[in-house]
PDB file of N, CA and C in Angstrom:
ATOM      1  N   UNK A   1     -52.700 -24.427  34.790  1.00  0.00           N
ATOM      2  CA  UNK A   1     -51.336 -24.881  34.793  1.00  0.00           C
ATOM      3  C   UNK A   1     -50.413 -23.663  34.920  1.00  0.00           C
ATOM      4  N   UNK A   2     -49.364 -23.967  36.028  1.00  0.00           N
ATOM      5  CA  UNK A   2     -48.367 -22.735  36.076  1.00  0.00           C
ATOM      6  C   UNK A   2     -47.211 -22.708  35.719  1.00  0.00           C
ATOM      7  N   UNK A   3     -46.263 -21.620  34.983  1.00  0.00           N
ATOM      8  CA  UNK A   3     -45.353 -22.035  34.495  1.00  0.00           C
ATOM      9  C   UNK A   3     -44.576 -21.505  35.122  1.00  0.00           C
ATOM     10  N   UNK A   4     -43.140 -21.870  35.398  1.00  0.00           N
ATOM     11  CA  UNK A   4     -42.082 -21.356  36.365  1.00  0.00           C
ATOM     12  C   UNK A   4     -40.952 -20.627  35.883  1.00  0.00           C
ATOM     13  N   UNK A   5     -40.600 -19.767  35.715  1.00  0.00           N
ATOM     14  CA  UNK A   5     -39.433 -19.773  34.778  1.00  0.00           C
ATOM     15  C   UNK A   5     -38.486 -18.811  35.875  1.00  0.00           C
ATOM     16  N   UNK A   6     -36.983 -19.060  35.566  1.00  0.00           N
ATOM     17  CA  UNK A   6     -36.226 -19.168  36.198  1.00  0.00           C
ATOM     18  C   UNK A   6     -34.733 -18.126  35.570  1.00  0.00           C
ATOM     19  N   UNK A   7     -34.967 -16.914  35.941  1.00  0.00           N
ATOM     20  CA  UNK A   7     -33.965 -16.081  35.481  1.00  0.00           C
ATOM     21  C   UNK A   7     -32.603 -15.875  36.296  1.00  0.00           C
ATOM     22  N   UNK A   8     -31.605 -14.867  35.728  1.00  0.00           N
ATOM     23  CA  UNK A   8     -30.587 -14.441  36.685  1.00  0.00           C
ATOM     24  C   UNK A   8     -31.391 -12.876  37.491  1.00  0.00           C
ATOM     25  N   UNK A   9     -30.706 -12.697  39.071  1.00  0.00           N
ATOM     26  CA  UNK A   9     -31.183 -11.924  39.495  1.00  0.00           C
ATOM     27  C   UNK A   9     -31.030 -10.346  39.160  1.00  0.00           C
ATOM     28  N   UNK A  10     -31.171 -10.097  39.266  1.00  0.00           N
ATOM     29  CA  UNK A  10     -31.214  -7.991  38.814  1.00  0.00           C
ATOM     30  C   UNK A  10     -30.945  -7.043  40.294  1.00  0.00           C
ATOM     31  N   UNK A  11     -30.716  -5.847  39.980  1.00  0.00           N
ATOM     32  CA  UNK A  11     -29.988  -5.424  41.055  1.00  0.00           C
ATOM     33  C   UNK A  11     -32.022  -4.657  41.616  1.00  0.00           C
ATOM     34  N   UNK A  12     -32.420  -4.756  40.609  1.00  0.00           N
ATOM     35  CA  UNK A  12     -33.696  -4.022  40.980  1.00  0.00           C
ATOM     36  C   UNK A  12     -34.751  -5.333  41.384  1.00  0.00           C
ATOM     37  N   UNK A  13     -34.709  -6.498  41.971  1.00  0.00           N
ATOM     38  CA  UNK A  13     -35.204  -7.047  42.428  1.00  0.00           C
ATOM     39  C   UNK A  13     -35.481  -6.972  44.108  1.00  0.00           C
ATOM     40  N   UNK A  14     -34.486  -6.603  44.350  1.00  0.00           N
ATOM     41  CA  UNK A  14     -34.253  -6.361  45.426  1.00  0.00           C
ATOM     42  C   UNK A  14     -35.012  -6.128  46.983  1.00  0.00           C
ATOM     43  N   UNK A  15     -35.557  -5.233  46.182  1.00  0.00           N
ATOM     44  CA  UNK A  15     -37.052  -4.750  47.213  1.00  0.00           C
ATOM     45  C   UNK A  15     -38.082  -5.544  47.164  1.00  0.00           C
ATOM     46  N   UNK A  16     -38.712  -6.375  46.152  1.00  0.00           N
ATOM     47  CA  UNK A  16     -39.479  -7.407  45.799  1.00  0.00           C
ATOM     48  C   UNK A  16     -39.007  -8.481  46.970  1.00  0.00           C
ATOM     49  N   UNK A  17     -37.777  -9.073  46.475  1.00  0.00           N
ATOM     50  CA  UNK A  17     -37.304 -10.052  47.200  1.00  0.00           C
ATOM     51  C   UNK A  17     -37.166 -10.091  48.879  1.00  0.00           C
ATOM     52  N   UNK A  18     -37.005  -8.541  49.165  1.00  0.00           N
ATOM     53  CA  UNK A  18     -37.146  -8.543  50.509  1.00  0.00           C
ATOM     54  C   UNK A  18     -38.829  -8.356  51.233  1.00  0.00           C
ATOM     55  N   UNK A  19     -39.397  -7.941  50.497  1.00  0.00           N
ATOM     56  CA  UNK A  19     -40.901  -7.972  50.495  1.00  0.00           C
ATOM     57  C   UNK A  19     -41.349  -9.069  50.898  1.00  0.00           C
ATOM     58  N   UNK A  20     -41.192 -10.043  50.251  1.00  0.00           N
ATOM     59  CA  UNK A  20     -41.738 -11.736  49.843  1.00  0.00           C
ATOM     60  C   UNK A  20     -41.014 -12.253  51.041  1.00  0.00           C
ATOM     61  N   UNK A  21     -39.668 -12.121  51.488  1.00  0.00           N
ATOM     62  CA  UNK A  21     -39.218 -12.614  52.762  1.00  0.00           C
ATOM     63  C   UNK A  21     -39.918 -12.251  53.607  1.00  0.00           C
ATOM     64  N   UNK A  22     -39.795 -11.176  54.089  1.00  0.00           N
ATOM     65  CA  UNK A  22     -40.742 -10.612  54.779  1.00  0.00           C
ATOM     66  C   UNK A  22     -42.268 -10.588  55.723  1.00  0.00           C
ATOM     67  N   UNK A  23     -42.751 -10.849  54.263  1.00  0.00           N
ATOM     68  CA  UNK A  23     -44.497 -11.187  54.486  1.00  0.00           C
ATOM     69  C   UNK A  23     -44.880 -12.948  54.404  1.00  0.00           C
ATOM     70  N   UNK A  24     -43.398 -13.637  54.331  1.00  0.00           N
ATOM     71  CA  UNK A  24     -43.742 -14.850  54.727  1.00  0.00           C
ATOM     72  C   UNK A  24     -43.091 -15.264  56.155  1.00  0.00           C
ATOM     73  N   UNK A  25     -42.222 -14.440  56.610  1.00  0.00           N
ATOM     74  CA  UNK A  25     -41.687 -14.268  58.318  1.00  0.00           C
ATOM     75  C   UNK A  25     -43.214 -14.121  58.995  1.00  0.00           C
ATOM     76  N   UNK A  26     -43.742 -13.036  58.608  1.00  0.00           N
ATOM     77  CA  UNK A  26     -44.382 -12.390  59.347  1.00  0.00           C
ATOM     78  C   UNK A  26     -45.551 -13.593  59.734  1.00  0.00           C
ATOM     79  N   UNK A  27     -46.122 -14.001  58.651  1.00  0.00           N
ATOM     80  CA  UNK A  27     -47.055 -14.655  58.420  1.00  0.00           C
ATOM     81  C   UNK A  27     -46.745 -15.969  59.455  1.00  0.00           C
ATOM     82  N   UNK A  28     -45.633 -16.550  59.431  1.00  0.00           N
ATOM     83  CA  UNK A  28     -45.548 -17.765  60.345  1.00  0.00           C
ATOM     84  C   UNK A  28     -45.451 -16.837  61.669  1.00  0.00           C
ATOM     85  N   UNK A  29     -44.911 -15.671  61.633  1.00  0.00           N
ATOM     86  CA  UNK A  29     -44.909 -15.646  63.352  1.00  0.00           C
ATOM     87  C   UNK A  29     -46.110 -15.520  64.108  1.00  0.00           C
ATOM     88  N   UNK A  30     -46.937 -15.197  63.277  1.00  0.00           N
ATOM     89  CA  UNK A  30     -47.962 -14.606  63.515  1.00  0.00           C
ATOM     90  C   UNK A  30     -48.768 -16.001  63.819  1.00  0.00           C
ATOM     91  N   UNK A  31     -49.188 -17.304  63.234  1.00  0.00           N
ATOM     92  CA  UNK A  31     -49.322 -18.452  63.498  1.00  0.00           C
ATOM     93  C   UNK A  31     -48.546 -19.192  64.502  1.00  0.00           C
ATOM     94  N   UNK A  32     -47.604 -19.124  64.338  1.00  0.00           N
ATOM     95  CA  UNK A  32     -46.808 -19.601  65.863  1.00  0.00           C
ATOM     96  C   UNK A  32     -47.563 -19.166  67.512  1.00  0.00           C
ATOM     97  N   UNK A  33     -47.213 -17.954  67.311  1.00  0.00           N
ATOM     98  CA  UNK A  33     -47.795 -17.095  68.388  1.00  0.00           C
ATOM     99  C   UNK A  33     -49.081 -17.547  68.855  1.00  0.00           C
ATOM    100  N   UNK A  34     -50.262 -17.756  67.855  1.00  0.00           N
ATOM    101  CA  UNK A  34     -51.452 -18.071  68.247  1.00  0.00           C
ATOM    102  C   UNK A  34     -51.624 -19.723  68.852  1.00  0.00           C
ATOM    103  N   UNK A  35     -50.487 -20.520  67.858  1.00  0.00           N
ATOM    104  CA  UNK A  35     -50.510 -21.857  68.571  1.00  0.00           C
ATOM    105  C   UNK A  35     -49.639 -21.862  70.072  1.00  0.00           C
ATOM    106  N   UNK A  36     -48.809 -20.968  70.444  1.00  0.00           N
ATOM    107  CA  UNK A  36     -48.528 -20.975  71.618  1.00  0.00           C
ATOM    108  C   UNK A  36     -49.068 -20.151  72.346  1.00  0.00           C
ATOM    109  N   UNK A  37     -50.330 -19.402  72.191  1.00  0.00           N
ATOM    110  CA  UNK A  37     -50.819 -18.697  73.379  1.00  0.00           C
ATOM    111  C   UNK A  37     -52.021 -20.063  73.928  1.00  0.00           C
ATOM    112  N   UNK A  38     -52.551 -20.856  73.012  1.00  0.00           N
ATOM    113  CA  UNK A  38     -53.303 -21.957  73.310  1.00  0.00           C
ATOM    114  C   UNK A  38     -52.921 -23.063  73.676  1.00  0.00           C
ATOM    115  N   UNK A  39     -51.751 -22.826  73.806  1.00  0.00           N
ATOM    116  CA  UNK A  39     -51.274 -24.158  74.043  1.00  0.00           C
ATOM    117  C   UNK A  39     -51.680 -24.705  75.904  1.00  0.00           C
ATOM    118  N   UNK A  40     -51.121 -25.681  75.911  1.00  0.00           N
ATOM    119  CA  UNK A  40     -51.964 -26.472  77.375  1.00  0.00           C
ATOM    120  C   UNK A  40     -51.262 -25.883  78.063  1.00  0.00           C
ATOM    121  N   UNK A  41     -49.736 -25.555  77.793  1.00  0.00           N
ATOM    122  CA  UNK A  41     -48.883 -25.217  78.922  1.00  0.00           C
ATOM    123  C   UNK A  41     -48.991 -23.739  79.452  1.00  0.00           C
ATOM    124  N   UNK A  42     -49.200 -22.829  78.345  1.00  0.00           N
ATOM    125  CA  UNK A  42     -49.587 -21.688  78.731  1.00  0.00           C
ATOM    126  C   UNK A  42     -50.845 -21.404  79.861  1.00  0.00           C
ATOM    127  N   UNK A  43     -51.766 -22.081  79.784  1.00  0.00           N
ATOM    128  CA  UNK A  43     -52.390 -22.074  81.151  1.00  0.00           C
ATOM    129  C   UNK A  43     -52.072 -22.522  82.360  1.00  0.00           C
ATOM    130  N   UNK A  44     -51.108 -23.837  81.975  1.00  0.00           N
ATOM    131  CA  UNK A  44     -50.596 -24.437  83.266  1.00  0.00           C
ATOM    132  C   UNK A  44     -49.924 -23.119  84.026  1.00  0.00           C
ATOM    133  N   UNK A  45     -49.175 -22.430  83.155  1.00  0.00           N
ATOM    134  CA  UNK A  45     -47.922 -21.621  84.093  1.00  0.00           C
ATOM    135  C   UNK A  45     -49.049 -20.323  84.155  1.00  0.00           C
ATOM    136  N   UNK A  46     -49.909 -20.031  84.024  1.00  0.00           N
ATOM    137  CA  UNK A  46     -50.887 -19.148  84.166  1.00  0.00           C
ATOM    138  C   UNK A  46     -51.441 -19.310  86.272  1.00  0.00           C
ATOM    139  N   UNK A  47     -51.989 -20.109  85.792  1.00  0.00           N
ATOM    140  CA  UNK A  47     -51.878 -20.690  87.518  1.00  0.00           C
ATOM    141  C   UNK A  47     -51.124 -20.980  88.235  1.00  0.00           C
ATOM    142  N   UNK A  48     -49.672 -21.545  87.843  1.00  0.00           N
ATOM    143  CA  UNK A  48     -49.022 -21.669  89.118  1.00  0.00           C
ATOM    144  C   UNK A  48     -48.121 -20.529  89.519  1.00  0.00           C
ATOM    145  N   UNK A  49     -48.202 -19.415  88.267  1.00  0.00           N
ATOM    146  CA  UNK A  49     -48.165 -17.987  88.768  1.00  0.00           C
ATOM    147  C   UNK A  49     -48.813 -17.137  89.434  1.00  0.00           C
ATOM    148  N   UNK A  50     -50.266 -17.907  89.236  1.00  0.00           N
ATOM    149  CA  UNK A  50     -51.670 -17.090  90.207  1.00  0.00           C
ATOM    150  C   UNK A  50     -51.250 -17.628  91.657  1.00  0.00           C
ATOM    151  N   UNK A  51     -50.568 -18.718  91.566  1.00  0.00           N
ATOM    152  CA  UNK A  51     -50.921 -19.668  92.756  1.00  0.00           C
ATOM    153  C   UNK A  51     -49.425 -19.267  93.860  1.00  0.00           C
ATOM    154  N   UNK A  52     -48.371 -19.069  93.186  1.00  0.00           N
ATOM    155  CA  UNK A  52     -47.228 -18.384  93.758  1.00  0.00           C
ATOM    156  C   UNK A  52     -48.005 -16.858  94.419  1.00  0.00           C
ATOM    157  N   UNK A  53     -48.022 -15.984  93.282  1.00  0.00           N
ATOM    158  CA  UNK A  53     -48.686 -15.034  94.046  1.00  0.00           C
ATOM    159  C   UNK A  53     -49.633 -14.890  95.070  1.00  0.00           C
ATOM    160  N   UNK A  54     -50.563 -15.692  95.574  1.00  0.00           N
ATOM    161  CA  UNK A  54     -51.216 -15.893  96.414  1.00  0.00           C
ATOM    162  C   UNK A  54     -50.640 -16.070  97.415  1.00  0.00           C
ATOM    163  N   UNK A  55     -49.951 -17.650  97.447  1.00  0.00           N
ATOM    164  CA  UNK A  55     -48.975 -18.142  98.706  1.00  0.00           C
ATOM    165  C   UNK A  55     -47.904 -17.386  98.907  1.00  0.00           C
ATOM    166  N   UNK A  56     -46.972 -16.613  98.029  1.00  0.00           N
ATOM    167  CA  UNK A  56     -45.785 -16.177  98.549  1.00  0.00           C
ATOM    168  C   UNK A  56     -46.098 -14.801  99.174  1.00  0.00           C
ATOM    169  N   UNK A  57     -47.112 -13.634  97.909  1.00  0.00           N
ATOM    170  CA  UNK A  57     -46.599 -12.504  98.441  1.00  0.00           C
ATOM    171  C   UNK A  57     -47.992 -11.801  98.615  1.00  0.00           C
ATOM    172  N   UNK A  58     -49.388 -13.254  98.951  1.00  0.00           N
ATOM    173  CA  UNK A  58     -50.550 -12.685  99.578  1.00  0.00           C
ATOM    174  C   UNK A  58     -51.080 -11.862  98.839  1.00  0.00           C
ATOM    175  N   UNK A  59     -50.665 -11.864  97.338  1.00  0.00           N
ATOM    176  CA  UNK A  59     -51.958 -11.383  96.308  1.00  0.00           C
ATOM    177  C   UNK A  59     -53.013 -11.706  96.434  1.00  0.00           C
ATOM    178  N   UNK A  60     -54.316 -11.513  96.413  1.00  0.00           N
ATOM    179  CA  UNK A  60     -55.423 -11.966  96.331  1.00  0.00           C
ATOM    180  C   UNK A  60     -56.100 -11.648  94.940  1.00  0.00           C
TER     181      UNK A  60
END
C-alpha cells in the first residue's frame, strides 16, 4: 500500500521536478517514434518515393 502525501513546493525542488518532466517527455517520444516508424504509412511513402525517383529522375 502507497501513501501519497502532499506538501507545499520548495525552491530546492526544482531540479527534481524538472528531472521527472523530463524523463517522462523523453520516454513517450521515444515510443511514439517507434509506433510511427512501423506504421503502414511509413512504408507506403517509402515506395512511392522509390517509385518517383525511378520515373522522374531515372534513379535506379
Amino acid at each position: 500500500m502507497y501513501y501519497i502525501v502532499i506538501r507545499e513546493k520548495r525552491d530546492n525542488d526544482t531540479p527534481a521536478v524538472s528531472e521527472v518532466v523530463r524523463n517522462a517527455y523523453t520516454s513517450n517520444v521515444f515510443n511514439s517514434w517507434l509506433n510511427a516508424l512501423f506504421n503502414e504509412i511509413t512504408f507506403q511513402l517509402i515506395i512511392l518515393l522509390s517509385a518517383f525517383l525511378f520515373i522522374c529522375l531515372g534513379v535506379l
